[in-house]
N, C-alpha and C. Protein backbone atom coordinates (compact mmCIF):
# COMPACT_ATOMS: atom_id res chain seq x y z
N UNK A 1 43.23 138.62 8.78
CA UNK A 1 43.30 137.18 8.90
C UNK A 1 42.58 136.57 7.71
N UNK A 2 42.90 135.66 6.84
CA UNK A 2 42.43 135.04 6.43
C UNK A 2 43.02 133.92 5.62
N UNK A 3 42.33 132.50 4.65
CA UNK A 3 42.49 131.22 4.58
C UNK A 3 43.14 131.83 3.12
N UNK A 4 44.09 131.41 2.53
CA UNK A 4 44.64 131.61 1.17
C UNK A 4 45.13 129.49 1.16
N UNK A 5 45.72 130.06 -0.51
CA UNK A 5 45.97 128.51 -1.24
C UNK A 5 47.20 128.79 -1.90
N UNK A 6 48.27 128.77 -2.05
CA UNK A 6 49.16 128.60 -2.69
C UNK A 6 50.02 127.25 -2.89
N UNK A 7 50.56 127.13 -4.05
CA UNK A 7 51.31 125.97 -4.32
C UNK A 7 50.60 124.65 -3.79
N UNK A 8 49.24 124.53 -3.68
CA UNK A 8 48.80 123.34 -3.07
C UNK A 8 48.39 123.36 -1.49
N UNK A 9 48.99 124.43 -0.72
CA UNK A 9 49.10 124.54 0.86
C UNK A 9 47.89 125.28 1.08
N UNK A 10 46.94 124.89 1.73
CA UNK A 10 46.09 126.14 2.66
C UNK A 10 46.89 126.62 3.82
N UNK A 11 46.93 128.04 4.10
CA UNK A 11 47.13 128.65 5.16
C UNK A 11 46.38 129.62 5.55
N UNK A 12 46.75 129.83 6.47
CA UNK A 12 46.23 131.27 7.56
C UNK A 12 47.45 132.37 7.62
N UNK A 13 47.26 133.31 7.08
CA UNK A 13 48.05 134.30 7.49
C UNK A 13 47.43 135.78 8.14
N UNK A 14 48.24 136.11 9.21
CA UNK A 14 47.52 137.24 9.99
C UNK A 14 48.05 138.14 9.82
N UNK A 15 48.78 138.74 8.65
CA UNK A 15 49.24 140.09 8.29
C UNK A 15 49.75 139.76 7.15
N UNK A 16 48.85 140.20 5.66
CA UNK A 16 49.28 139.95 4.58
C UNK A 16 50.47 141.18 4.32
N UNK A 17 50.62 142.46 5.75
CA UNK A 17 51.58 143.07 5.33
C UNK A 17 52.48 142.24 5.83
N UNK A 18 54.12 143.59 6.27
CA UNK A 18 54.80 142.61 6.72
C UNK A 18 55.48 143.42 7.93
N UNK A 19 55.04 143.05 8.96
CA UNK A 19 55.36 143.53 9.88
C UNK A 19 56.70 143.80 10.48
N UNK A 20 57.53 144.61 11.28
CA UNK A 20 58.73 144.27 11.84
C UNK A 20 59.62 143.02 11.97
N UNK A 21 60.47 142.74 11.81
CA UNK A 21 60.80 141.25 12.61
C UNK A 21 60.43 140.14 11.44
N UNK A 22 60.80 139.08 12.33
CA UNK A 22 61.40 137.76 11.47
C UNK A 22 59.30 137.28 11.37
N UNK A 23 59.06 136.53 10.21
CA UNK A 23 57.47 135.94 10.31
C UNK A 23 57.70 134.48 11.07
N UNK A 24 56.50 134.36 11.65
CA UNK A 24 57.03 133.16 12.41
C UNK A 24 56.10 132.18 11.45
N UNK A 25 56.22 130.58 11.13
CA UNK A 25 55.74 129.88 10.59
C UNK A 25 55.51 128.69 11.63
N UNK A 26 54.18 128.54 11.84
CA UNK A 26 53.97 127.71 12.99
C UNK A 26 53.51 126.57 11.98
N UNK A 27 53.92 125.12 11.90
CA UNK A 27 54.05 123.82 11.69
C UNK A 27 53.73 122.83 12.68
N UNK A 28 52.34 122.38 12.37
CA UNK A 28 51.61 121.57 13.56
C UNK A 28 52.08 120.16 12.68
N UNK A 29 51.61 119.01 14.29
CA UNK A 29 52.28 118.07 13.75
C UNK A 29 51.11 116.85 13.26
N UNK A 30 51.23 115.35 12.84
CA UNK A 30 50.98 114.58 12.60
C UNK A 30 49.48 114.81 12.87
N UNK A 31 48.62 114.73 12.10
CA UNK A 31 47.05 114.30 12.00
C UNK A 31 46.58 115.81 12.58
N UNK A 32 47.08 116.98 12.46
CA UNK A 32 46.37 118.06 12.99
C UNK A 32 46.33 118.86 11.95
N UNK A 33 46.10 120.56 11.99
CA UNK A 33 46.06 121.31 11.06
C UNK A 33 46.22 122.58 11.81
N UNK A 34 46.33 123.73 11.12
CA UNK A 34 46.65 124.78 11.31
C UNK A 34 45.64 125.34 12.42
N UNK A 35 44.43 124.83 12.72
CA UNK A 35 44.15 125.36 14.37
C UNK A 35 44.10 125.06 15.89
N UNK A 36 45.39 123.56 15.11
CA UNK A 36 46.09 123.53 16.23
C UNK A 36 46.48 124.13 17.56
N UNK A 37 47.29 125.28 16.90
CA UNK A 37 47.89 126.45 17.54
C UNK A 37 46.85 127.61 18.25
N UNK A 38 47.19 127.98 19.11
CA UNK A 38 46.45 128.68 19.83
C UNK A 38 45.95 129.75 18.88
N UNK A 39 45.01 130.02 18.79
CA UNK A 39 44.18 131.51 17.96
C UNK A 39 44.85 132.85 18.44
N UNK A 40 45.55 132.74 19.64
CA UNK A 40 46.02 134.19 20.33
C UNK A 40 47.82 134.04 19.34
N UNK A 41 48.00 133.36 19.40
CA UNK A 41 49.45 132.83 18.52
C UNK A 41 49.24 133.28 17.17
N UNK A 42 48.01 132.90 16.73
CA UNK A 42 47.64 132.53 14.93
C UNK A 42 47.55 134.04 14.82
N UNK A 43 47.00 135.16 15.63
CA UNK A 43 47.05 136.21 15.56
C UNK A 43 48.04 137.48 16.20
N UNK A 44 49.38 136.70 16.48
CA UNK A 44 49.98 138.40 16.98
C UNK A 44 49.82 139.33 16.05
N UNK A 45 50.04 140.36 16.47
CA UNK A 45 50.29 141.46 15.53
C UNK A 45 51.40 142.20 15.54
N UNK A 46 52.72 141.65 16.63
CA UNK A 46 53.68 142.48 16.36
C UNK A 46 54.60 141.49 14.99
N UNK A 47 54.16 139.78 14.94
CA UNK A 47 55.01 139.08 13.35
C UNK A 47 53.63 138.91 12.61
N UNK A 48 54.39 138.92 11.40
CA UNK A 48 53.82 138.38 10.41
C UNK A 48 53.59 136.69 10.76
N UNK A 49 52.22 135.97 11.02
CA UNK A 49 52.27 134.61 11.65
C UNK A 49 51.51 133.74 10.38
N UNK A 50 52.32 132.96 9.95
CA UNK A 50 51.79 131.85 8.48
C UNK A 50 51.20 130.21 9.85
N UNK A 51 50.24 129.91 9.26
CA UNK A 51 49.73 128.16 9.40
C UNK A 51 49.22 127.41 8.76
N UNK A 52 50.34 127.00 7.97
CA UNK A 52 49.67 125.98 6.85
C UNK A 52 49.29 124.85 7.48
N UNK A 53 48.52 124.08 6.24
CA UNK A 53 47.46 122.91 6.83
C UNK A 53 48.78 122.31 6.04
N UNK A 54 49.54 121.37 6.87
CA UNK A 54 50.27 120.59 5.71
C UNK A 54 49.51 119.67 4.40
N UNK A 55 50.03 119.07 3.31
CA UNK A 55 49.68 118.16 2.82
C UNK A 55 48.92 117.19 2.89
N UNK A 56 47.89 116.50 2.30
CA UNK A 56 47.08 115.78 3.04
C UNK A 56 46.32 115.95 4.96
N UNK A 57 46.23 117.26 5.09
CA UNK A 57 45.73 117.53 6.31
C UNK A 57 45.18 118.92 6.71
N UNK A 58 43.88 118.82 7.43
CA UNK A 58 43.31 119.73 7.40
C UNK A 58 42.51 120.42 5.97
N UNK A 59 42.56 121.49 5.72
CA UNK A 59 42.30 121.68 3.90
C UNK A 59 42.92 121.60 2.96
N UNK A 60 44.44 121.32 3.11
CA UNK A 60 45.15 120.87 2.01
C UNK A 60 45.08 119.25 1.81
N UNK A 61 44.86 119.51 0.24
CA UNK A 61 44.60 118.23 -0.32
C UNK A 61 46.11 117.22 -0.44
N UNK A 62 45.82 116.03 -0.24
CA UNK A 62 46.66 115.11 -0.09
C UNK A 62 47.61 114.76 -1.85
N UNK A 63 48.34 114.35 -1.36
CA UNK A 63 48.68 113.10 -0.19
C UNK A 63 49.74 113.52 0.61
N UNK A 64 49.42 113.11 1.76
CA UNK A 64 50.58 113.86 2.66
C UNK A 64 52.08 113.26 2.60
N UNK A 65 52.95 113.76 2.53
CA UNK A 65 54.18 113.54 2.72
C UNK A 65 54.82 112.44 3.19
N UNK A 66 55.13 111.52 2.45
CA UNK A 66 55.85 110.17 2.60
C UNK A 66 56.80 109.96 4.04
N UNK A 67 57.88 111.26 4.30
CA UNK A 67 58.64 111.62 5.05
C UNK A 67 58.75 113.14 5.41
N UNK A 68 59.93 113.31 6.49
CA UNK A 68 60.09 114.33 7.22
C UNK A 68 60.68 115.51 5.95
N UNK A 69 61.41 114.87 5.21
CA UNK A 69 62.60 115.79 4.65
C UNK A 69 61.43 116.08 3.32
N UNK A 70 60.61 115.02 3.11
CA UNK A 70 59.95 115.56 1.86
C UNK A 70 58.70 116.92 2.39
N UNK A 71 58.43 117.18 3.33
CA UNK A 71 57.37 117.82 4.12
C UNK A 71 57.86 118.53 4.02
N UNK A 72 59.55 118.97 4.72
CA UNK A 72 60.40 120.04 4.47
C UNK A 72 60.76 120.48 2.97
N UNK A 73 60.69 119.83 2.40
CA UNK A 73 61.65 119.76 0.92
C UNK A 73 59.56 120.66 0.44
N UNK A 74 58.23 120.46 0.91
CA UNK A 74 57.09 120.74 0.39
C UNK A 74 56.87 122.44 0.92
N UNK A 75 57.47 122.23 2.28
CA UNK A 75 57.53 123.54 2.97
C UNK A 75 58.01 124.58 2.09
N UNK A 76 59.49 124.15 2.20
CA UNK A 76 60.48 125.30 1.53
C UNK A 76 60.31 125.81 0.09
N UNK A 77 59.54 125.08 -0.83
CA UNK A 77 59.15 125.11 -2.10
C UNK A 77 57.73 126.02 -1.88
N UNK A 78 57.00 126.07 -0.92
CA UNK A 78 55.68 127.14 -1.04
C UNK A 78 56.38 128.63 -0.15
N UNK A 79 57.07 127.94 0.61
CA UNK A 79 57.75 129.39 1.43
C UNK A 79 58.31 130.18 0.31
N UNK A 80 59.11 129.68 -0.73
CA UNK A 80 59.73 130.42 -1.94
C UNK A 80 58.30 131.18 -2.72
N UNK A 81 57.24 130.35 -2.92
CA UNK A 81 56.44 130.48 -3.74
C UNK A 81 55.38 131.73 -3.38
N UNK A 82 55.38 131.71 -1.72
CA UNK A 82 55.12 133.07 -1.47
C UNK A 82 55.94 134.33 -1.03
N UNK A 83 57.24 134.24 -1.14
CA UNK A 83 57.89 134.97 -1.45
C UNK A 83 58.37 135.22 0.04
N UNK A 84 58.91 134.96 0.91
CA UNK A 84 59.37 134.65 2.25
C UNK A 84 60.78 134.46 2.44
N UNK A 85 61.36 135.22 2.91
CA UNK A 85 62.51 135.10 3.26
C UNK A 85 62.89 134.35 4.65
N UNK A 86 63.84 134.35 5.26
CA UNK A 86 64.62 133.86 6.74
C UNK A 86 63.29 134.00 7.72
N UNK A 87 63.14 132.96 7.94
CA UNK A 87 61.78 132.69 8.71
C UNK A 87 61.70 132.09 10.29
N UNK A 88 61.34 132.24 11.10
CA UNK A 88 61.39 131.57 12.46
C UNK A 88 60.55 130.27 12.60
N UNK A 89 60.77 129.40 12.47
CA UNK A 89 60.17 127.91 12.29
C UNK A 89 59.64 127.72 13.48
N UNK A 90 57.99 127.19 14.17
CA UNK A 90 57.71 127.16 15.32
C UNK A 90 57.16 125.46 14.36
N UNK A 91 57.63 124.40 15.26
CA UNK A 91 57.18 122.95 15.02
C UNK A 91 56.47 122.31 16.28
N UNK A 92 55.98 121.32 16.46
CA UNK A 92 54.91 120.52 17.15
C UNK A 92 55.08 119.46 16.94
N UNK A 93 55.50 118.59 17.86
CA UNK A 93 56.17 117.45 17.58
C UNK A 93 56.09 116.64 15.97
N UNK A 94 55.80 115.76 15.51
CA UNK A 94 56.03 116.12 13.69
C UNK A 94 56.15 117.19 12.90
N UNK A 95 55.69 118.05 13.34
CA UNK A 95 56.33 119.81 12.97
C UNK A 95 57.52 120.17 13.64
N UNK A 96 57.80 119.69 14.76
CA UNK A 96 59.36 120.23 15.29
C UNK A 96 60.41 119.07 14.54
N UNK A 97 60.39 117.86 13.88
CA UNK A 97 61.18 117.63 13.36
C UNK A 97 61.27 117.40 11.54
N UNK A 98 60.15 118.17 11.83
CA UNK A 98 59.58 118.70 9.95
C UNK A 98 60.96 119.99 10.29
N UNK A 99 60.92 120.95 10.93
CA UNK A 99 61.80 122.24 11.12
C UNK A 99 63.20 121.99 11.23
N UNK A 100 63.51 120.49 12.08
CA UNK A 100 64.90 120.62 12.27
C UNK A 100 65.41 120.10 11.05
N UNK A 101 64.90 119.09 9.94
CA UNK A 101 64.94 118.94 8.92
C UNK A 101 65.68 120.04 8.10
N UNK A 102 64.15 121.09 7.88
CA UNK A 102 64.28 122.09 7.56
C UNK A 102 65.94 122.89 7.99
N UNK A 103 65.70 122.80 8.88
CA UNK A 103 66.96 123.65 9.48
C UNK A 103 68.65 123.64 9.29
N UNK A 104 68.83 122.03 9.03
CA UNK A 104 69.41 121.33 8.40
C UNK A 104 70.09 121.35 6.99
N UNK A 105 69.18 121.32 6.36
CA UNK A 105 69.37 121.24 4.47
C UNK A 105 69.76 122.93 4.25
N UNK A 106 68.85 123.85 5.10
CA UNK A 106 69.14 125.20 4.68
C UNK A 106 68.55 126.40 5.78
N UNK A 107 69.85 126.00 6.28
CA UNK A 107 70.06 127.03 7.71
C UNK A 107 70.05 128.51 6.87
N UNK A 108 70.52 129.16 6.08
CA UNK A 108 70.57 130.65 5.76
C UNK A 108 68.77 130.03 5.37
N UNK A 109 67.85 129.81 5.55
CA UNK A 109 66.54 130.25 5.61
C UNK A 109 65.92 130.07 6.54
N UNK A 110 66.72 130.00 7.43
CA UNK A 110 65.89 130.00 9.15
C UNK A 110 66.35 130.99 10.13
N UNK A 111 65.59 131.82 10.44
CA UNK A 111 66.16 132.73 11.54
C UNK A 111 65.91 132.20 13.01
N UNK A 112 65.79 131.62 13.14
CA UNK A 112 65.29 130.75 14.41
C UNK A 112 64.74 129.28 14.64
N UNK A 113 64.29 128.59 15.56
CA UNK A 113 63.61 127.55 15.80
C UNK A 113 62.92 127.57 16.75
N UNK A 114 61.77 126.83 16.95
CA UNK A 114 61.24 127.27 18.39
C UNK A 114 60.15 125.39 18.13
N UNK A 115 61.14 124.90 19.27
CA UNK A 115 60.54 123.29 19.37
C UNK A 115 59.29 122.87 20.34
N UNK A 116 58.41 122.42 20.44
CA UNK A 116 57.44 122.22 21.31
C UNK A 116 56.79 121.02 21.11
N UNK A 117 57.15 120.16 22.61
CA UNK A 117 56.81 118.75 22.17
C UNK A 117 57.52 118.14 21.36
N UNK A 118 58.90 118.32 21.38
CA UNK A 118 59.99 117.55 20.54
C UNK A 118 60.55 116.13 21.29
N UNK A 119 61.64 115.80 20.96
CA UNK A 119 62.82 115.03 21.46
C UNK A 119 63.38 114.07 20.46
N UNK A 120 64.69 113.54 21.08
CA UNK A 120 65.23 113.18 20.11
C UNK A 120 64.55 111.97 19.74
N UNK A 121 63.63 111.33 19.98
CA UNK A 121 63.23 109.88 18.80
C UNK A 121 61.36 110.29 19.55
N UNK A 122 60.68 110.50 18.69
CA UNK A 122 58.79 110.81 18.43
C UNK A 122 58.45 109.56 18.31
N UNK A 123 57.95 108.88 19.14
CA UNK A 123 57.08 107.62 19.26
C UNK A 123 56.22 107.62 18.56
N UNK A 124 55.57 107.03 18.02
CA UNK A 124 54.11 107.08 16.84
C UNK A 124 53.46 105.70 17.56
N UNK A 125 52.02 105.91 17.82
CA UNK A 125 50.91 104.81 18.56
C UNK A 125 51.00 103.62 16.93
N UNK A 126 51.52 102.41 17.53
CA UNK A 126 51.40 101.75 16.70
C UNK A 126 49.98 101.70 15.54
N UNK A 127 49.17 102.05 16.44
CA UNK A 127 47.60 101.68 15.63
C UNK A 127 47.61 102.68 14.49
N UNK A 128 48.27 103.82 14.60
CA UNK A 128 48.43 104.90 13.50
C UNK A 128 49.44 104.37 12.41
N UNK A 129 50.35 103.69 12.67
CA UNK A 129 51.32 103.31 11.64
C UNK A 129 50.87 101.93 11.03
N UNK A 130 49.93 101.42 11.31
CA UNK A 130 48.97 100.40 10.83
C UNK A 130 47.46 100.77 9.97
N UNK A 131 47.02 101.92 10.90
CA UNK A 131 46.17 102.42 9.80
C UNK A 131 46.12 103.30 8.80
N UNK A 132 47.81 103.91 9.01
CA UNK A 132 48.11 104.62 7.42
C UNK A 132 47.92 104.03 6.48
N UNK A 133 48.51 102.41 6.78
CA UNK A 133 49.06 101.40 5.83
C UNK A 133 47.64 100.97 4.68
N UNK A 134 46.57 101.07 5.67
CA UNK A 134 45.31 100.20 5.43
C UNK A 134 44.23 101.29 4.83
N UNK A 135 44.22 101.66 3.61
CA UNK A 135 43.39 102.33 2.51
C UNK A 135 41.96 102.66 3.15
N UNK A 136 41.13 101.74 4.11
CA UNK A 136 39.81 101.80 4.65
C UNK A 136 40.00 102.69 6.07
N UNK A 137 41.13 102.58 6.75
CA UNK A 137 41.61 102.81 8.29
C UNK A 137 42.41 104.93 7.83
N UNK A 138 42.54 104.75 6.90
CA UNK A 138 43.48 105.87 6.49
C UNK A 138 42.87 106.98 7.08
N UNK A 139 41.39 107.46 6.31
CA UNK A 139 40.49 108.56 6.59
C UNK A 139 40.93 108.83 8.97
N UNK A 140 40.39 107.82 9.13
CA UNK A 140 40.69 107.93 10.82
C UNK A 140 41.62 108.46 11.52
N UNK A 141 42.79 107.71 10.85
CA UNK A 141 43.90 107.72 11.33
C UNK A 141 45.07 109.24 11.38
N UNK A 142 44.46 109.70 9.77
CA UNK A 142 44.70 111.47 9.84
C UNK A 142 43.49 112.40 10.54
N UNK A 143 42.15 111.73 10.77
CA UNK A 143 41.69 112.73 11.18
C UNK A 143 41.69 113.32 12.75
């Protein structure tokens, strides 16, 4: 187990080999970070399991991602960069439609999906889409 940096992304990966089977890439959502996810998850040992801190969140340095498709479009550019093939996308509600994104633009790089806390339209608490906006409110509002 441990914290690596590539292309800008901090992650967690729990088998720098590569185990049997598809790696699963767990994608937490809006204002969280990679220990989100349960620690028993962050560690199977029968996949290879990646958790990046997205962009602007957690230890990756900002600025976070304008939109869904650019998060995806940030994803798929470090997934190349560490050398990752057909991957099983696990998302969290802004991570499950960071994936279907993903899934979308370039299905031959997804071996799966796995949604949690999705649906079709993600409500956002107004006070968050007000204190993105507001330069002093920002720090809060991702943390």
């Amino acid at each position: 187990m441990s914290l690596q940096t590539r292309a800008g992304i901090v992650f967690e990966i729990s088998d720098e080999g590569r185990p049997p089977g598809w790696p699963l890439l767990l994608i937490h959502g809006a204002g969280a970070e990679h220990r989100f996810w349960p620690e028993e998850l962050r560690h199977l040992t029968s996949s290879q399991v990646l958790a990046p801190d997205l962009p602007g969140h957690g230890d990756s340095p900002g600025p976070a991602a304008g939109s869904i498709i650019e998060s995806a479009t940030r994803l798929r550019q470090w997934l190349r960069e560490i050398g990752l093939g057909p991957t099983i996308l696990v998302g969290h509600s802004m991570g499950s439609a960071i994936a279907l994104e993903f899934a979308l633009h370039w299905p031959e790089e997804v071996a799966g999906l796995v949604l949690v806390g999705s649906g079709v339209r993600l409500p956002v608490n107004p006070w968050l889409l007000q204190a993105t906006a507001e330069t002093d409110l920002l720090p809060q509002a991702i943390a």
